[in-house]
PDB file of N, CA and C in Angstrom:
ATOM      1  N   UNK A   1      -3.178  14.186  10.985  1.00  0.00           N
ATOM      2  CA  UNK A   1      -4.532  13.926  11.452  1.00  0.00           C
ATOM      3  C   UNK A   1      -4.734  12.421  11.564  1.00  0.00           C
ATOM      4  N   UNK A   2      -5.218  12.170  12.484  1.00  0.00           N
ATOM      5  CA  UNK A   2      -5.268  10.733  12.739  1.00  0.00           C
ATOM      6  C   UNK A   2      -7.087  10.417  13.060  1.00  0.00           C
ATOM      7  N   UNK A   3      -8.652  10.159  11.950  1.00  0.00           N
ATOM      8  CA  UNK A   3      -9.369  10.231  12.824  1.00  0.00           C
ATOM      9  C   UNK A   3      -9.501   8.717  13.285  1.00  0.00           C
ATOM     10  N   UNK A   4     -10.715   8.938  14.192  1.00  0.00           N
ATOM     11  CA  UNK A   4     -10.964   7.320  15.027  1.00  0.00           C
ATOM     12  C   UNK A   4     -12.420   7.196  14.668  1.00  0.00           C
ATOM     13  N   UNK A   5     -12.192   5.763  14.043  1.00  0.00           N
ATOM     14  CA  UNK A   5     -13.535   5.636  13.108  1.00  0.00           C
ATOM     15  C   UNK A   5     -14.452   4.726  13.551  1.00  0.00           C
ATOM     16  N   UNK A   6     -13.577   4.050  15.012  1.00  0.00           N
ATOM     17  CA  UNK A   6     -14.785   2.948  15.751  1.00  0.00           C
ATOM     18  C   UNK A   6     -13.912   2.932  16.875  1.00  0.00           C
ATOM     19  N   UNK A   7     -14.967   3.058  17.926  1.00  0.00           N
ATOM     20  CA  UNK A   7     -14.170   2.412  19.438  1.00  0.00           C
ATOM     21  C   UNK A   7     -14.873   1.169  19.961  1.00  0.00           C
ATOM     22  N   UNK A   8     -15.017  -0.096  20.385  1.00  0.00           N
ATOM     23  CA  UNK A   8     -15.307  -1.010  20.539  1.00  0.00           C
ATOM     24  C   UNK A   8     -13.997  -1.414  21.771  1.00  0.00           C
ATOM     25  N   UNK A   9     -14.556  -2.257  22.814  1.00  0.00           N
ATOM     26  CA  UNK A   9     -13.997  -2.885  23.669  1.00  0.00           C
ATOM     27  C   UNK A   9     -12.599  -2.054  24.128  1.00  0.00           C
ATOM     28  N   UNK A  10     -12.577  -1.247  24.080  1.00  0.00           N
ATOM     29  CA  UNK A  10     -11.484  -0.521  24.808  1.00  0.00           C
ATOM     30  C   UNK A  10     -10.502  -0.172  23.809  1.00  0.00           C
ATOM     31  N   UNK A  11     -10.625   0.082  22.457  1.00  0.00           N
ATOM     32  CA  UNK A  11      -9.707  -0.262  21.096  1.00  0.00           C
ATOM     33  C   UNK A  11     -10.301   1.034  20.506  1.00  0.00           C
ATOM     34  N   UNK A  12      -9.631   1.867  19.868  1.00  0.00           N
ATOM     35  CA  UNK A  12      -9.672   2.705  18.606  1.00  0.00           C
ATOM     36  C   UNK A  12      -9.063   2.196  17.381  1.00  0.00           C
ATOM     37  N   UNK A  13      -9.456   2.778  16.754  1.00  0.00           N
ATOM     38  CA  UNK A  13      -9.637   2.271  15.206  1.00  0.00           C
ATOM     39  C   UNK A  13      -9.538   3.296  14.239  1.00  0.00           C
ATOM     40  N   UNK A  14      -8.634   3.436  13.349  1.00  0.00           N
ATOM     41  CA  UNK A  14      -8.422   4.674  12.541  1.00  0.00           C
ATOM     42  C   UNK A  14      -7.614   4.250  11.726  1.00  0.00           C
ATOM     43  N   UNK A  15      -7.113   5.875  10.639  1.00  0.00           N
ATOM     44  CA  UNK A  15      -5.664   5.382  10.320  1.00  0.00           C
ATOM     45  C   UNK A  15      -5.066   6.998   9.941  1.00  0.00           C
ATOM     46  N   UNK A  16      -4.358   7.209   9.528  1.00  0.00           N
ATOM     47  CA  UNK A  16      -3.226   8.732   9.717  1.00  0.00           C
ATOM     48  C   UNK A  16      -3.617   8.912   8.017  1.00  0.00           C
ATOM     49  N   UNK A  17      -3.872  10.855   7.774  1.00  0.00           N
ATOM     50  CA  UNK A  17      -4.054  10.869   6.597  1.00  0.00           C
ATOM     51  C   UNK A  17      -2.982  11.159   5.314  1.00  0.00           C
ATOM     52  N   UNK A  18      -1.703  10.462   6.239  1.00  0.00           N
ATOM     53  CA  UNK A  18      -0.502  10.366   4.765  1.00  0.00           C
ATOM     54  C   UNK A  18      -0.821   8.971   4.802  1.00  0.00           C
ATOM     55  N   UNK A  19      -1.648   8.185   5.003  1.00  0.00           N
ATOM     56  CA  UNK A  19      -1.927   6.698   4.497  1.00  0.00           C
ATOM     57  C   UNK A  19      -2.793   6.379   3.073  1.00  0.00           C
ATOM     58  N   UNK A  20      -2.856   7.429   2.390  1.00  0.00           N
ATOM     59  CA  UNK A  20      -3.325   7.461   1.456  1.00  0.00           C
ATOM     60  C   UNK A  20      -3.712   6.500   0.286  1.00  0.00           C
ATOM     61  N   UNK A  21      -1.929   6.729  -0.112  1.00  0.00           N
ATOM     62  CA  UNK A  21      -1.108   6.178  -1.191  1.00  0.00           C
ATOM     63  C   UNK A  21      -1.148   4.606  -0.170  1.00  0.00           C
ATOM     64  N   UNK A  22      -1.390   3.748   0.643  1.00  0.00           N
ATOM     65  CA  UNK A  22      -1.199   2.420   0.625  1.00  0.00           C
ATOM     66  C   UNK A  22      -2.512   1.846   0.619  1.00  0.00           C
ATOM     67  N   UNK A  23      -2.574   0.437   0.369  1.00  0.00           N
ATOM     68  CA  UNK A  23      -3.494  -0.145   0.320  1.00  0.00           C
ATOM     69  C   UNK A  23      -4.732  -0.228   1.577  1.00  0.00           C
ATOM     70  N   UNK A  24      -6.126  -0.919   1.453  1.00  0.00           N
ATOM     71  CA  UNK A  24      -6.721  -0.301   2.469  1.00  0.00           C
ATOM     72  C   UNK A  24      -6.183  -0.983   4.234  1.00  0.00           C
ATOM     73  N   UNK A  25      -6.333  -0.584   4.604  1.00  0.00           N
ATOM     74  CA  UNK A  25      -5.629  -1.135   6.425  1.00  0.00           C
ATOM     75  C   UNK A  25      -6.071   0.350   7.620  1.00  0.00           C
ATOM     76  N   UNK A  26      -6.129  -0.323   8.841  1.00  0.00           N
ATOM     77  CA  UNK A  26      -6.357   0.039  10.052  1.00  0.00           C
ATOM     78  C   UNK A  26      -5.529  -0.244  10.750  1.00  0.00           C
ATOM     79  N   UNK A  27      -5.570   1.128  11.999  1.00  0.00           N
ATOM     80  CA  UNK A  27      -4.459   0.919  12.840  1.00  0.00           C
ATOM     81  C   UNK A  27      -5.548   1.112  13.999  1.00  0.00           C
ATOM     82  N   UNK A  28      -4.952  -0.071  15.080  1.00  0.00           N
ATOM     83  CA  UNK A  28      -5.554  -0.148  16.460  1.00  0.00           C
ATOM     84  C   UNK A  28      -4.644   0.129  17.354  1.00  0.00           C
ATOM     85  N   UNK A  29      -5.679   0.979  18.411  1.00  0.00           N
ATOM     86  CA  UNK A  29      -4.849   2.197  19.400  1.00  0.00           C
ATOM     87  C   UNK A  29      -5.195   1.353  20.456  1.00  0.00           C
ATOM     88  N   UNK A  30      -4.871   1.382  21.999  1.00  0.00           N
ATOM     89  CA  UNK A  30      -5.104   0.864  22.878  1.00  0.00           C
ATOM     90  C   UNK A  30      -5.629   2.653  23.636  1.00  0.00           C
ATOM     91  N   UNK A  31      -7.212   2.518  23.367  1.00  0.00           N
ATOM     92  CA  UNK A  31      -7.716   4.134  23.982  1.00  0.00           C
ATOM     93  C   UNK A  31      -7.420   4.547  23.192  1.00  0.00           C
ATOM     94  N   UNK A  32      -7.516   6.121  23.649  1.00  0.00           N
ATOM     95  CA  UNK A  32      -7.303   7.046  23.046  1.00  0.00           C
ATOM     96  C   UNK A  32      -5.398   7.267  22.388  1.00  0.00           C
ATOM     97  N   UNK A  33      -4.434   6.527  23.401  1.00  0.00           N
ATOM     98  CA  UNK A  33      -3.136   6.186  23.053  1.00  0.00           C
ATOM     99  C   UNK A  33      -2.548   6.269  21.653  1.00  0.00           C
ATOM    100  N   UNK A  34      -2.350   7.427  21.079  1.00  0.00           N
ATOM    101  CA  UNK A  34      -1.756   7.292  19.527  1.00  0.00           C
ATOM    102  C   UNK A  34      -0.137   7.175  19.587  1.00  0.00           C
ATOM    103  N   UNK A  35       0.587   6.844  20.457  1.00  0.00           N
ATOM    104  CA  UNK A  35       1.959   6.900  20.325  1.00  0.00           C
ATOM    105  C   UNK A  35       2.204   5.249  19.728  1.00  0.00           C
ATOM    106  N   UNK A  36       1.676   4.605  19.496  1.00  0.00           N
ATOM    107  CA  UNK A  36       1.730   2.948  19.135  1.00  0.00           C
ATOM    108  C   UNK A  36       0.483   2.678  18.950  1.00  0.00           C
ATOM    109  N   UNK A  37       0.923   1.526  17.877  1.00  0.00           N
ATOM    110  CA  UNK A  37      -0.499   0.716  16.907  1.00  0.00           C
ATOM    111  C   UNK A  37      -0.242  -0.734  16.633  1.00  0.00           C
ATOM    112  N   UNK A  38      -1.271  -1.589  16.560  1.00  0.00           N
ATOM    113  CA  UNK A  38      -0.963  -2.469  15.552  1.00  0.00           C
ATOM    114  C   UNK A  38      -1.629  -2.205  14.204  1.00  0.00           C
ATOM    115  N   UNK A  39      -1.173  -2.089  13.482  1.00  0.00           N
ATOM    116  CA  UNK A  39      -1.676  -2.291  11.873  1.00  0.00           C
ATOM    117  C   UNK A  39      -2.012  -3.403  10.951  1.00  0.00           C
ATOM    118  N   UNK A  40      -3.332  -3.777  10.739  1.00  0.00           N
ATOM    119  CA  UNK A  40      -4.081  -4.014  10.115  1.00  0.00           C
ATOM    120  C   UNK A  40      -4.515  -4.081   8.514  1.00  0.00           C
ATOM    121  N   UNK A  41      -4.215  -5.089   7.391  1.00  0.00           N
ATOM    122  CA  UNK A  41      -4.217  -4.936   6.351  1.00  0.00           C
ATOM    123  C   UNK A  41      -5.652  -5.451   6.317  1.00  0.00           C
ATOM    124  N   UNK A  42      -6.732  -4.838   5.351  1.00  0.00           N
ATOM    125  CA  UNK A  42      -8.560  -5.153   5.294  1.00  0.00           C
ATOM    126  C   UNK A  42      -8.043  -5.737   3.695  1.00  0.00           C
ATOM    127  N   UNK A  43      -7.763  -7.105   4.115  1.00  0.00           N
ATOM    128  CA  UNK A  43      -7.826  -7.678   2.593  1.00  0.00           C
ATOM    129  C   UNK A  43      -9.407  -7.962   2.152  1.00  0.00           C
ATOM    130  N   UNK A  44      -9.606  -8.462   0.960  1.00  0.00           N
ATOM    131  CA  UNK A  44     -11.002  -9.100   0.796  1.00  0.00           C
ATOM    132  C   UNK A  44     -11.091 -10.680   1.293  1.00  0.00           C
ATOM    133  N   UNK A  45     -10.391 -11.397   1.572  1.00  0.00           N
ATOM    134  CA  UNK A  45     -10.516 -12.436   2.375  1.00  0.00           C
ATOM    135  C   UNK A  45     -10.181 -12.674   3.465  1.00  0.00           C
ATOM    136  N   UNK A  46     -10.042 -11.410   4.302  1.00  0.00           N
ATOM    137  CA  UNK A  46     -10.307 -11.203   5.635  1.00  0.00           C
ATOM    138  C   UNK A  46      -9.270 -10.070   6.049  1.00  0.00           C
ATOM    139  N   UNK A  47      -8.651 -10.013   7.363  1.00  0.00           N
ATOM    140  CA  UNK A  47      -7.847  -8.872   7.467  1.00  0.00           C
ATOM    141  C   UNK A  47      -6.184  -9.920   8.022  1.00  0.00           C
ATOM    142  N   UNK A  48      -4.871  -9.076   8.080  1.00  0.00           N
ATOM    143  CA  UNK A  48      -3.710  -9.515   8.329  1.00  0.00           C
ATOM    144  C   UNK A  48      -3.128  -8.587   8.731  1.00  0.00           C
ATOM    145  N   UNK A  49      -2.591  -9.302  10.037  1.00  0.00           N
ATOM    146  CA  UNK A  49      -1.679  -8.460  10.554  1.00  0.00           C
ATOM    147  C   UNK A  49      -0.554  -7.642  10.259  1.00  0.00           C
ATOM    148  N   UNK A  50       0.077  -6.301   9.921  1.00  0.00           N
ATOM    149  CA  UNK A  50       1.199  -5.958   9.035  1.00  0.00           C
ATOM    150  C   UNK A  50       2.596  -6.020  10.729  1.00  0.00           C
ATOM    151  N   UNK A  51       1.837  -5.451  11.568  1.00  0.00           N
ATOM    152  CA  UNK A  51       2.645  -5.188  12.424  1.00  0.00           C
ATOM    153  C   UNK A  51       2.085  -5.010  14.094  1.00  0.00           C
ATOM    154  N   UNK A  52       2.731  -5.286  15.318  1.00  0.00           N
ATOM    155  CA  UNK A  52       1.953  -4.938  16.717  1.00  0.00           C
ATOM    156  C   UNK A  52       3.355  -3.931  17.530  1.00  0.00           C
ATOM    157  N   UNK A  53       3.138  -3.052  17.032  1.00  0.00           N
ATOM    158  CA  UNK A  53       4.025  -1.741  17.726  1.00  0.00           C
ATOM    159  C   UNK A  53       3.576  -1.319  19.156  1.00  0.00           C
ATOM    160  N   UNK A  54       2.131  -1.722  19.287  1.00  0.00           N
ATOM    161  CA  UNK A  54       1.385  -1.440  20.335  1.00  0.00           C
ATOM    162  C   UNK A  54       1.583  -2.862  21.590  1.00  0.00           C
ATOM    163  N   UNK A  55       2.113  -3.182  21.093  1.00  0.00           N
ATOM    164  CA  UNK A  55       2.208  -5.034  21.695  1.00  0.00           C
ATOM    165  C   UNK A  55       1.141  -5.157  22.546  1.00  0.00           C
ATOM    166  N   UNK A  56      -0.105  -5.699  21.623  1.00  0.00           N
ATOM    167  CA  UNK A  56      -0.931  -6.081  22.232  1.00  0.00           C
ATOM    168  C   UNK A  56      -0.680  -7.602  22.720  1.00  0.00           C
ATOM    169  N   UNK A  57      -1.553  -8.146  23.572  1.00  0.00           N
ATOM    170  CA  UNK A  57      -1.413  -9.512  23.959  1.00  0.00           C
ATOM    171  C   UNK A  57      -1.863 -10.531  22.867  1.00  0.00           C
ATOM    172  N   UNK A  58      -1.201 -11.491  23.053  1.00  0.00           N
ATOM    173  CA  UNK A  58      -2.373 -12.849  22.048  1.00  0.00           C
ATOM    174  C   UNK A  58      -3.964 -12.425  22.318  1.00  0.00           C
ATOM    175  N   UNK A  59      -3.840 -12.591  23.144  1.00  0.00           N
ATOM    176  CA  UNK A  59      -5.902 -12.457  23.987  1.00  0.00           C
ATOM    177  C   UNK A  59      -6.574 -10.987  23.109  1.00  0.00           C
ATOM    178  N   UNK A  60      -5.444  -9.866  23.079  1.00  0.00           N
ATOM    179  CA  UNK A  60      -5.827  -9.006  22.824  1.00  0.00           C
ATOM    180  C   UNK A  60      -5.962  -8.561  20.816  1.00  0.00           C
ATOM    181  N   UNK A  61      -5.317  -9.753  20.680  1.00  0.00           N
ATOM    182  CA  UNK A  61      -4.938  -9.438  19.068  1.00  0.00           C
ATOM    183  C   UNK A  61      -6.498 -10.132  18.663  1.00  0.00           C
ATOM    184  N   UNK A  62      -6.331 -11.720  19.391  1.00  0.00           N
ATOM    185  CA  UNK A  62      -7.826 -12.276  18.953  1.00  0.00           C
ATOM    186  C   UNK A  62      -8.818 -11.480  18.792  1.00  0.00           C
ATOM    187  N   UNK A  63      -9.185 -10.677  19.976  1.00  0.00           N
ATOM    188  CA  UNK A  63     -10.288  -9.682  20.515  1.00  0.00           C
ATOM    189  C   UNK A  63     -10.652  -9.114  18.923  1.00  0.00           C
ATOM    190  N   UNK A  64      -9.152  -8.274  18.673  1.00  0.00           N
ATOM    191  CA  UNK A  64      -9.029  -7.193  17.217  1.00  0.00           C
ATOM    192  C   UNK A  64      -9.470  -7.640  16.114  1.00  0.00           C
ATOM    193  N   UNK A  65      -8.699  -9.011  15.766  1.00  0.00           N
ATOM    194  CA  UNK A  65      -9.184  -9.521  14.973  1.00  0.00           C
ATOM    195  C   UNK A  65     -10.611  -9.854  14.675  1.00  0.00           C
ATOM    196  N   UNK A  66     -11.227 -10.021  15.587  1.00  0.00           N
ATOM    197  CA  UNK A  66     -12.725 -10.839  15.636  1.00  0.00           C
ATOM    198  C   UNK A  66     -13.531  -9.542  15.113  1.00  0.00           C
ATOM    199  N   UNK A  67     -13.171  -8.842  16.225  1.00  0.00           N
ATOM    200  CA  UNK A  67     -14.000  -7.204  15.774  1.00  0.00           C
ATOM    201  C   UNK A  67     -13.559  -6.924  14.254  1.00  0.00           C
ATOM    202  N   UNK A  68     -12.450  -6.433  13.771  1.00  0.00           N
ATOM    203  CA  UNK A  68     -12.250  -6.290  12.291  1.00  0.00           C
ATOM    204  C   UNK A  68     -12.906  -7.470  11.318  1.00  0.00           C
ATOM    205  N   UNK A  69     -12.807  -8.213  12.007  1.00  0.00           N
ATOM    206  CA  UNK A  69     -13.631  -9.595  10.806  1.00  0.00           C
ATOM    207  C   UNK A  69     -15.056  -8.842  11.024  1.00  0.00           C
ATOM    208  N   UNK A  70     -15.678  -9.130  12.062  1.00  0.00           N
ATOM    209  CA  UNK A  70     -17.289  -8.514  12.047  1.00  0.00           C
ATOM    210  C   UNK A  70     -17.201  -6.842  11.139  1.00  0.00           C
ATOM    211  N   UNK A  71     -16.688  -6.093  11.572  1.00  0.00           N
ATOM    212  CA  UNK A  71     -16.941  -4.400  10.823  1.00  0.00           C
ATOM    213  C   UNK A  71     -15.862  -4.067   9.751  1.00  0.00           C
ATOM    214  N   UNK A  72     -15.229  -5.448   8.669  1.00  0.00           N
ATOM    215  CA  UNK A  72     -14.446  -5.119   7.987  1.00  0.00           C
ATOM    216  C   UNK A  72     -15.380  -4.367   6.704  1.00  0.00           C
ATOM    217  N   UNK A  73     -16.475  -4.865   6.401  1.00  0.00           N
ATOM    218  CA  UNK A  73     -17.252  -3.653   5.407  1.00  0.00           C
ATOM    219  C   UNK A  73     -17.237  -2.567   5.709  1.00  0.00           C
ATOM    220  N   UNK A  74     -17.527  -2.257   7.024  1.00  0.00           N
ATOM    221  CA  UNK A  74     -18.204  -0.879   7.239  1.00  0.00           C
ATOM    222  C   UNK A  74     -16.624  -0.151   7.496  1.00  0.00           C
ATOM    223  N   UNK A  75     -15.470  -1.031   7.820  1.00  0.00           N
ATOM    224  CA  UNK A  75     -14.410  -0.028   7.844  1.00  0.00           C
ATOM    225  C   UNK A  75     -13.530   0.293   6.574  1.00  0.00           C
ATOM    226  N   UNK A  76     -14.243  -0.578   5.370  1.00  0.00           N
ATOM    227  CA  UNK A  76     -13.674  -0.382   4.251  1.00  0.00           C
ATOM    228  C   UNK A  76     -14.485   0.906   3.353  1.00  0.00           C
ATOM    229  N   UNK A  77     -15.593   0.949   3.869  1.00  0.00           N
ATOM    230  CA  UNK A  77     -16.211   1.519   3.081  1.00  0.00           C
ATOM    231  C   UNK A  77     -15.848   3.214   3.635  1.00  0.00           C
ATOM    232  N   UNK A  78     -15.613   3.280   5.280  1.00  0.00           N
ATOM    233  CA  UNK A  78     -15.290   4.739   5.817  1.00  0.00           C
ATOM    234  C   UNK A  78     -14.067   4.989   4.858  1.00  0.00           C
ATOM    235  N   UNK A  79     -12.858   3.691   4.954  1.00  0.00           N
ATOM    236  CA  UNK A  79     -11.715   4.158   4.246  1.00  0.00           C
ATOM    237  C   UNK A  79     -12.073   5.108   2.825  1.00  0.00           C
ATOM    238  N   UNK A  80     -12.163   4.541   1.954  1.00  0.00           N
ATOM    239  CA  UNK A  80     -12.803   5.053   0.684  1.00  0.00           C
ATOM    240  C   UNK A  80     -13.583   6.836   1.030  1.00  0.00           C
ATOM    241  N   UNK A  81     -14.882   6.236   1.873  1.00  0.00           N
ATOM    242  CA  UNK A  81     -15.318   7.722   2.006  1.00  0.00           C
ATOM    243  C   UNK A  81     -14.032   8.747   2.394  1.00  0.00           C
ATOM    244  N   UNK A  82     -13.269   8.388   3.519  1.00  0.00           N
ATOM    245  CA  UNK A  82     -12.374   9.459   3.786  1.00  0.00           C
ATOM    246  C   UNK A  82     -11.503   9.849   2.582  1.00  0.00           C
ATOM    247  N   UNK A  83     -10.377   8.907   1.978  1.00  0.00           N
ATOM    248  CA  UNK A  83      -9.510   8.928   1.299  1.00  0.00           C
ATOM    249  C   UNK A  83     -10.157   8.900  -0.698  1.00  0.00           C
ATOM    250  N   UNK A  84     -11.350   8.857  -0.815  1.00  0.00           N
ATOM    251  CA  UNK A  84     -11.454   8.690  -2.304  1.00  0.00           C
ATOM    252  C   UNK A  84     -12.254   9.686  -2.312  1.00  0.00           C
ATOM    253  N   UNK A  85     -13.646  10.065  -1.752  1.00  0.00           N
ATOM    254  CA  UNK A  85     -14.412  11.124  -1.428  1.00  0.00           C
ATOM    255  C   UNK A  85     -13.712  12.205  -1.457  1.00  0.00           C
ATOM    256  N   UNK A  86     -12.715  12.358  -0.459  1.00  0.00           N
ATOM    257  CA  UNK A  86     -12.130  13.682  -0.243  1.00  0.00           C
ATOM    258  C   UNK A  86     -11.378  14.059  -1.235  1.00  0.00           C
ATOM    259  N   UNK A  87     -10.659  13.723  -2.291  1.00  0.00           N
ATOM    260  CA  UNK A  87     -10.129  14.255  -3.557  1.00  0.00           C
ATOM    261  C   UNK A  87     -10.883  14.922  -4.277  1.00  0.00           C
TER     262      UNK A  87
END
């Protein structure tokens, strides 16, 4: 199960539910596109890139980044609801 927890500027936003067990992070889809991601670590002093499988562009990573800096609360807090809630 993979859900999508924000779409903004042409980008999905989610993460797969054997992501459990790792620390909190997001994976960005280009659309609806789940065959490739870049992944996203939501540190508390901002977010870091783990990986771009999706090879987004420079232009396009900025974009991600900016958006995850603005909705990194609200995507930390879905994490938790999904993955701590649901136990």
């Amino acid at each position: 199960m993979s859900p999508t927890v924000m779409r903004i500027g042409g980008f999905e936003f989610g993460w797969f539910a054997g992501d459990a067990g790792e620390p909190v992070h997001v994976h960005v889809f280009r659309g609806s596109n789940r065959s490739s991601s870049a992944k996203f670590w939501l540190r508390r002093h901002g977010v870091e890139m783990d990986h771009n499988k999706a090879q987004f562009t420079s232009g396009e990573l900025r974009k991600i980044e900016k958006i995850l800096s603005v909705n990194r609360d609200l995507l930390v807090a879905r994490w938790h609801d999904f993955f701590l809630d649901g136990e």
